[in-house]
PDB file of N, CA and C in Angstrom:
ATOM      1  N   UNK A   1     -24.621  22.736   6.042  1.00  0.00           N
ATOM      2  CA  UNK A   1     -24.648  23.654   7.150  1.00  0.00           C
ATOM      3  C   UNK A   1     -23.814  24.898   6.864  1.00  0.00           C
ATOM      4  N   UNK A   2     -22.363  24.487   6.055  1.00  0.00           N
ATOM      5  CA  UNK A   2     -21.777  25.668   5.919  1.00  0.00           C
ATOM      6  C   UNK A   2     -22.568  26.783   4.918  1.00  0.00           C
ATOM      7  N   UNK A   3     -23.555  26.616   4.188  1.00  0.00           N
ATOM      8  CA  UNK A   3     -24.262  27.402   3.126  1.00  0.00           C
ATOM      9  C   UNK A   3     -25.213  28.115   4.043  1.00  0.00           C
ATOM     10  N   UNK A   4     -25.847  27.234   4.923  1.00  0.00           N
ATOM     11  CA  UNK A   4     -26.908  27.983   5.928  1.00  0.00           C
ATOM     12  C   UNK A   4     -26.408  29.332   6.804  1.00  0.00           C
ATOM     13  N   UNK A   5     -25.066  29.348   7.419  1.00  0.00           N
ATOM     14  CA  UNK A   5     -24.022  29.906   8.365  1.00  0.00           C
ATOM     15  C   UNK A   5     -23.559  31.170   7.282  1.00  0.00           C
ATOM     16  N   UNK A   6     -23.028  30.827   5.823  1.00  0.00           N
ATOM     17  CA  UNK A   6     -22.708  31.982   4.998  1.00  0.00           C
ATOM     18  C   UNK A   6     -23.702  32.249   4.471  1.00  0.00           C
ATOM     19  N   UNK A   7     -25.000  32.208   4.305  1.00  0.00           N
ATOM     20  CA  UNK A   7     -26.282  32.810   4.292  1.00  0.00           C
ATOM     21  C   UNK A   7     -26.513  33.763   5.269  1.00  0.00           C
ATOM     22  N   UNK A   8     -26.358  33.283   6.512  1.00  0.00           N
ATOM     23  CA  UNK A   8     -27.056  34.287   7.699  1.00  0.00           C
ATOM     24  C   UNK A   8     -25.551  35.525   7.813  1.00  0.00           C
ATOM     25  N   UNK A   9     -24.695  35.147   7.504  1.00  0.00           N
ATOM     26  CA  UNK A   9     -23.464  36.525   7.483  1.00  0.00           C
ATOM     27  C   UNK A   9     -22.556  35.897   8.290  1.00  0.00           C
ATOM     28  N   UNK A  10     -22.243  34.884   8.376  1.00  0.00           N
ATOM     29  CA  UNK A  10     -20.982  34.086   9.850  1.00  0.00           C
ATOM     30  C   UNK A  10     -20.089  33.870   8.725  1.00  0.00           C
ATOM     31  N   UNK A  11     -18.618  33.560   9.374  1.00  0.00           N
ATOM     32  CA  UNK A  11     -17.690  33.129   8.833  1.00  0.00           C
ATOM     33  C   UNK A  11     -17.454  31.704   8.537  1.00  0.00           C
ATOM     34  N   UNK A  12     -17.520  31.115   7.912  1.00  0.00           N
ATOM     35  CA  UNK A  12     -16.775  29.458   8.026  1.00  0.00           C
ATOM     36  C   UNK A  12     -15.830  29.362   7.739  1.00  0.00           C
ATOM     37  N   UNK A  13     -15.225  28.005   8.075  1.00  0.00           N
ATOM     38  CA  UNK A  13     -13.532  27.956   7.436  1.00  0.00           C
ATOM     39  C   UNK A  13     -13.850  26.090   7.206  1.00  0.00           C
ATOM     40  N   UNK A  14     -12.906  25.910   6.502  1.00  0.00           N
ATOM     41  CA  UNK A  14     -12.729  24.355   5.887  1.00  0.00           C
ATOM     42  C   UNK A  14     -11.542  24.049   6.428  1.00  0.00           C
ATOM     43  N   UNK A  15     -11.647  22.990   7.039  1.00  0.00           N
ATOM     44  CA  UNK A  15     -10.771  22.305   8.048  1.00  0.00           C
ATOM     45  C   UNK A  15     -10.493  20.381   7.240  1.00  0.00           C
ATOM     46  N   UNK A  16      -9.474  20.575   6.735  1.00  0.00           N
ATOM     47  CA  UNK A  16      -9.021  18.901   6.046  1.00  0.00           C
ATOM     48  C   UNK A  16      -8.495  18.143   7.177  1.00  0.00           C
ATOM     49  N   UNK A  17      -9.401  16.807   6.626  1.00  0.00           N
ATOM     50  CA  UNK A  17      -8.322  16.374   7.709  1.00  0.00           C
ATOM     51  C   UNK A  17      -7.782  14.854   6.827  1.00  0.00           C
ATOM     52  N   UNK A  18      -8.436  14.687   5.800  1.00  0.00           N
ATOM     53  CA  UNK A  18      -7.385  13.807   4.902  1.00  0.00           C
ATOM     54  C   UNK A  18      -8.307  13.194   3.345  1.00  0.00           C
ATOM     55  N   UNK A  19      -7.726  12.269   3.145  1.00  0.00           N
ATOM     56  CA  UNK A  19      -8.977  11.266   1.990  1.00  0.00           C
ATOM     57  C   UNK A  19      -9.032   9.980   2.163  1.00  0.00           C
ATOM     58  N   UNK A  20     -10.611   9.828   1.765  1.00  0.00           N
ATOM     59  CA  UNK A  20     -11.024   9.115   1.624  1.00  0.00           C
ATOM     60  C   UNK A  20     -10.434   7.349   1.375  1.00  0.00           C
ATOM     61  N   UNK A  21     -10.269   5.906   2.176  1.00  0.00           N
ATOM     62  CA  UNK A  21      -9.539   5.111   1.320  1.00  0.00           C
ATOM     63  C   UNK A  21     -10.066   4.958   0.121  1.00  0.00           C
ATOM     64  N   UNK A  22     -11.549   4.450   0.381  1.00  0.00           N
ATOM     65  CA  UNK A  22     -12.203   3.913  -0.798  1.00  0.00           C
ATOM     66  C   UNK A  22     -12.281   4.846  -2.254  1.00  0.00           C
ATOM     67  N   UNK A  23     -12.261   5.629  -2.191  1.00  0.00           N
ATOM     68  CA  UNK A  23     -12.442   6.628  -3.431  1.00  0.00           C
ATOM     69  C   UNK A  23     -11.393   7.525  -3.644  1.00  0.00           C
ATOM     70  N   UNK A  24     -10.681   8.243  -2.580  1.00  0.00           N
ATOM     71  CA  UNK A  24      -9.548   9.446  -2.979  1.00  0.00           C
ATOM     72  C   UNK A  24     -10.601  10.653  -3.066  1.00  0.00           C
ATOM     73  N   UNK A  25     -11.622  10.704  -2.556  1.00  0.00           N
ATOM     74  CA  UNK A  25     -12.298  11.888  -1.915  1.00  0.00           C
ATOM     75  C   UNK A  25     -11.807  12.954  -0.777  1.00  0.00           C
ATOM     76  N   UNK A  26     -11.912  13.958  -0.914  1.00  0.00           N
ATOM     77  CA  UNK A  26     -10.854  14.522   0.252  1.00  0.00           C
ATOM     78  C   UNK A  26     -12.341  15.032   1.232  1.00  0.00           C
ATOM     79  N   UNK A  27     -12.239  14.986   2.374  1.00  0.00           N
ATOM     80  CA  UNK A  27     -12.978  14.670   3.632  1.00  0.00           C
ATOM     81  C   UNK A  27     -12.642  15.600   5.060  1.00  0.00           C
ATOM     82  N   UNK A  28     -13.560  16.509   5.510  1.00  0.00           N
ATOM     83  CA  UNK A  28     -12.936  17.389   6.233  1.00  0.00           C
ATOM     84  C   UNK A  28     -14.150  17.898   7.805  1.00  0.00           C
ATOM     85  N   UNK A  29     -13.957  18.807   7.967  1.00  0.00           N
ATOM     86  CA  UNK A  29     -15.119  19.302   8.240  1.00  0.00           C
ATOM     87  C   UNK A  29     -15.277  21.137   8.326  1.00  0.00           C
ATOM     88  N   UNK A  30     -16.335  21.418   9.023  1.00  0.00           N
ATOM     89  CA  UNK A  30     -16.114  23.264   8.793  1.00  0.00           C
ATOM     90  C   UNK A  30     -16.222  23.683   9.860  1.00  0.00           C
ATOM     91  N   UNK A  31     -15.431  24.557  10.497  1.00  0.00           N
ATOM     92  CA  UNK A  31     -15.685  25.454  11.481  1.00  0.00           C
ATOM     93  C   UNK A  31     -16.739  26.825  11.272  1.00  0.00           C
ATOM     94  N   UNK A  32     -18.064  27.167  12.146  1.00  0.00           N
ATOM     95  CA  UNK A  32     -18.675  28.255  12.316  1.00  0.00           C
ATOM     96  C   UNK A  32     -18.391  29.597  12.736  1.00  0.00           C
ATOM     97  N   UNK A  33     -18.418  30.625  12.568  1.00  0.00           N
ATOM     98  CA  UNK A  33     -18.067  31.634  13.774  1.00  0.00           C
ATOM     99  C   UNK A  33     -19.113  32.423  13.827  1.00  0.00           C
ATOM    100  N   UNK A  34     -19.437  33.426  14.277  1.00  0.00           N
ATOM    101  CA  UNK A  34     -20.149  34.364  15.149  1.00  0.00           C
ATOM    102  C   UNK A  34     -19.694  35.841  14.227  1.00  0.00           C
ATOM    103  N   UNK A  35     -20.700  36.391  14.580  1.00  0.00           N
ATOM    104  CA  UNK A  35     -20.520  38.133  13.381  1.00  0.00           C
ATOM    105  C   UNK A  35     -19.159  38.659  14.814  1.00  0.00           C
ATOM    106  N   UNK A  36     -17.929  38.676  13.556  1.00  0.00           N
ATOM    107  CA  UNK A  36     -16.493  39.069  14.264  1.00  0.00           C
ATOM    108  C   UNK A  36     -15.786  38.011  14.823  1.00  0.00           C
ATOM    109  N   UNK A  37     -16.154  36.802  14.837  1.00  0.00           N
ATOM    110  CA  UNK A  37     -14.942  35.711  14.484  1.00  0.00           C
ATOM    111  C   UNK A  37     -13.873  34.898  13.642  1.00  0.00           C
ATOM    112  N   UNK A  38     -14.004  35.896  12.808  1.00  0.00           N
ATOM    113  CA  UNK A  38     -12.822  35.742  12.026  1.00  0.00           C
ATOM    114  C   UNK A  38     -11.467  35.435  12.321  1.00  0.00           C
ATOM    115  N   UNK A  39     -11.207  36.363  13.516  1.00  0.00           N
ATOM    116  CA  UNK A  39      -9.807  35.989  14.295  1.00  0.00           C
ATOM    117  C   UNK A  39      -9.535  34.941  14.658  1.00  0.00           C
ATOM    118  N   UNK A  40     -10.938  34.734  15.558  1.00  0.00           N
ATOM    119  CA  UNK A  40     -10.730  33.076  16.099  1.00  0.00           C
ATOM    120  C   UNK A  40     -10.775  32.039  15.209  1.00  0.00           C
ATOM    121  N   UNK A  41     -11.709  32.265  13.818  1.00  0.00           N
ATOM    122  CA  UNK A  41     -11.424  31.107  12.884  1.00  0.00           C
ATOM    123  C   UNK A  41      -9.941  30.894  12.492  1.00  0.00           C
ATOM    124  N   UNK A  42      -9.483  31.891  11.975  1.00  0.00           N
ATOM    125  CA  UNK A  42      -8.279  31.948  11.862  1.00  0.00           C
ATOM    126  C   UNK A  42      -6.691  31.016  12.780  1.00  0.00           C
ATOM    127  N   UNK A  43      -6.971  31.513  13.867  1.00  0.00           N
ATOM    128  CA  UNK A  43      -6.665  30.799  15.356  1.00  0.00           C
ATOM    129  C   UNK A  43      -6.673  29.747  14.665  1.00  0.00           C
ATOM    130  N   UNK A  44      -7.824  28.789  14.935  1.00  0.00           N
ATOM    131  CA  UNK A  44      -7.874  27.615  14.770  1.00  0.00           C
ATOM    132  C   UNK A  44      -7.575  26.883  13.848  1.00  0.00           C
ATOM    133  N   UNK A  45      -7.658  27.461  12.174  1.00  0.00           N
ATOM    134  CA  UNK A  45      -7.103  26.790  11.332  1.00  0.00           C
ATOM    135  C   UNK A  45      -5.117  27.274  11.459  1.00  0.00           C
ATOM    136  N   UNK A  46      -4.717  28.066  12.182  1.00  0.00           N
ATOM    137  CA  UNK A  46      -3.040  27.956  12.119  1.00  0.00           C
ATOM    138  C   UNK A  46      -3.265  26.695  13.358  1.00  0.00           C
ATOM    139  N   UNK A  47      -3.779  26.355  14.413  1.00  0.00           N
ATOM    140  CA  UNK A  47      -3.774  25.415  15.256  1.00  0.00           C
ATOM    141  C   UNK A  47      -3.947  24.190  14.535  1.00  0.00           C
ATOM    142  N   UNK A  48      -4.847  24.107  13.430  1.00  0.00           N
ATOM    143  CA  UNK A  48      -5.205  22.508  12.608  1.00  0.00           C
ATOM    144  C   UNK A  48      -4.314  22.113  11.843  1.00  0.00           C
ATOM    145  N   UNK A  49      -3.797  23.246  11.191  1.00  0.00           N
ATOM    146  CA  UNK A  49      -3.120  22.857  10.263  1.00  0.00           C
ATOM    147  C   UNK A  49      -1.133  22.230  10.839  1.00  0.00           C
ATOM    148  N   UNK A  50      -1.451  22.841  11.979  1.00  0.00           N
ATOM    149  CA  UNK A  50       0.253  22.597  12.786  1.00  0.00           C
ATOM    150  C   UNK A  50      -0.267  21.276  13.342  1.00  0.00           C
ATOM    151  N   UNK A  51      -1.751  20.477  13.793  1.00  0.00           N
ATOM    152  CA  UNK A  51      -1.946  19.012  14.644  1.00  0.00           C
ATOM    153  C   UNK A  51      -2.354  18.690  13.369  1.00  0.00           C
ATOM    154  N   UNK A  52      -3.205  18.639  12.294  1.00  0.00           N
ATOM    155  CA  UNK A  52      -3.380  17.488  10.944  1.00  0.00           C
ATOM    156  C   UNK A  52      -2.532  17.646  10.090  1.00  0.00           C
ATOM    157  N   UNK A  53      -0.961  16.905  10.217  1.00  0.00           N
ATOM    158  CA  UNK A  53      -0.404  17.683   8.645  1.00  0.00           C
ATOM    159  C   UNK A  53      -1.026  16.324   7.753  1.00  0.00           C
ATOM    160  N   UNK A  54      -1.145  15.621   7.978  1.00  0.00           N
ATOM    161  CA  UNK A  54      -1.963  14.826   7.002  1.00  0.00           C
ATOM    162  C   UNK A  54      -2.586  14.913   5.675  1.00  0.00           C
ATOM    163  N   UNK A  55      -3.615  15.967   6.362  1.00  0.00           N
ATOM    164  CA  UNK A  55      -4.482  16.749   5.485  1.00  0.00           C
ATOM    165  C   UNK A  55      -3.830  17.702   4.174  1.00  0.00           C
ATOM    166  N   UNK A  56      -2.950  17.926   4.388  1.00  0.00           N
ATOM    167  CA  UNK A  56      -2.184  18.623   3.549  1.00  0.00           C
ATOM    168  C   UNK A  56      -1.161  17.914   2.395  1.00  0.00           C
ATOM    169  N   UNK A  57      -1.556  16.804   2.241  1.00  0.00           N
ATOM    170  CA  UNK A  57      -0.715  16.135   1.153  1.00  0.00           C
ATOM    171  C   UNK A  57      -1.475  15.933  -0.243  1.00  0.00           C
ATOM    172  N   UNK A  58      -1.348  15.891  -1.515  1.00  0.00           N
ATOM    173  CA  UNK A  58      -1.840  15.869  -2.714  1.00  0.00           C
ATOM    174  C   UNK A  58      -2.679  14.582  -2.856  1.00  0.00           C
ATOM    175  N   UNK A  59      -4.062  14.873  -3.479  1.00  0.00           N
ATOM    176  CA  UNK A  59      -4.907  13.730  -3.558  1.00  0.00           C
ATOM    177  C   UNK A  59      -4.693  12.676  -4.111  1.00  0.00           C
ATOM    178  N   UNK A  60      -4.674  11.481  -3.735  1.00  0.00           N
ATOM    179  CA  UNK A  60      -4.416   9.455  -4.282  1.00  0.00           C
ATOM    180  C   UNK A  60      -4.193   9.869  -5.569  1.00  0.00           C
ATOM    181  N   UNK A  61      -5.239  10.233  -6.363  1.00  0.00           N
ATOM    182  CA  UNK A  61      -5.454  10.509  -8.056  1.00  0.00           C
ATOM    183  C   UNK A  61      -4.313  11.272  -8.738  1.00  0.00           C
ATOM    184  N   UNK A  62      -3.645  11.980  -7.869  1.00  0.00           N
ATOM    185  CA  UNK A  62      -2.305  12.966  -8.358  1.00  0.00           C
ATOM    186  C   UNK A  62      -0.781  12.140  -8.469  1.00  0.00           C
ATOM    187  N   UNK A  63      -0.606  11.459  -7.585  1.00  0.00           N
ATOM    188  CA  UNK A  63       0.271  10.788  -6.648  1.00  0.00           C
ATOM    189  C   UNK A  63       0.599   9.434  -7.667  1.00  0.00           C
ATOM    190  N   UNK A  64      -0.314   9.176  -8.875  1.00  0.00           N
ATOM    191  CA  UNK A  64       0.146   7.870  -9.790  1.00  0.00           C
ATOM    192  C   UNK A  64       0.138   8.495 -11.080  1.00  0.00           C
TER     193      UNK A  64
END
């Protein structure tokens, strides 16, 4: 979906929200915006990233 959205001219953003147990895949989802939502994407990833700190730690595979 996010390829379809930066095809037509919208903004996306990638939103983590952690990995995978079984594999150490990292797993997220994407926010859309609208021609001139950039701001608001923005918004929302300083909002995600302050409620998932989760998402922000180095992948299983790094960590041994």
């Amino acid at each position: 979906m996010a390829s379809v959205a930066s095809a037509a001219g919208y903004a996306v953003a990638s939103l983590p929200l952690g990995y995978a147990d079984f594999n150490g895949r990292a797993w997220g989802v994407n926010a859309v915006a609208g021609p001139g939502g950039e701001e608001k994407l923005l918004e929302l990833m300083s909002a995600w990233e302050v409620t998932f700190t989760e998402g922000r730690k180095a992948p299983p595979q790094l960590a041994t």
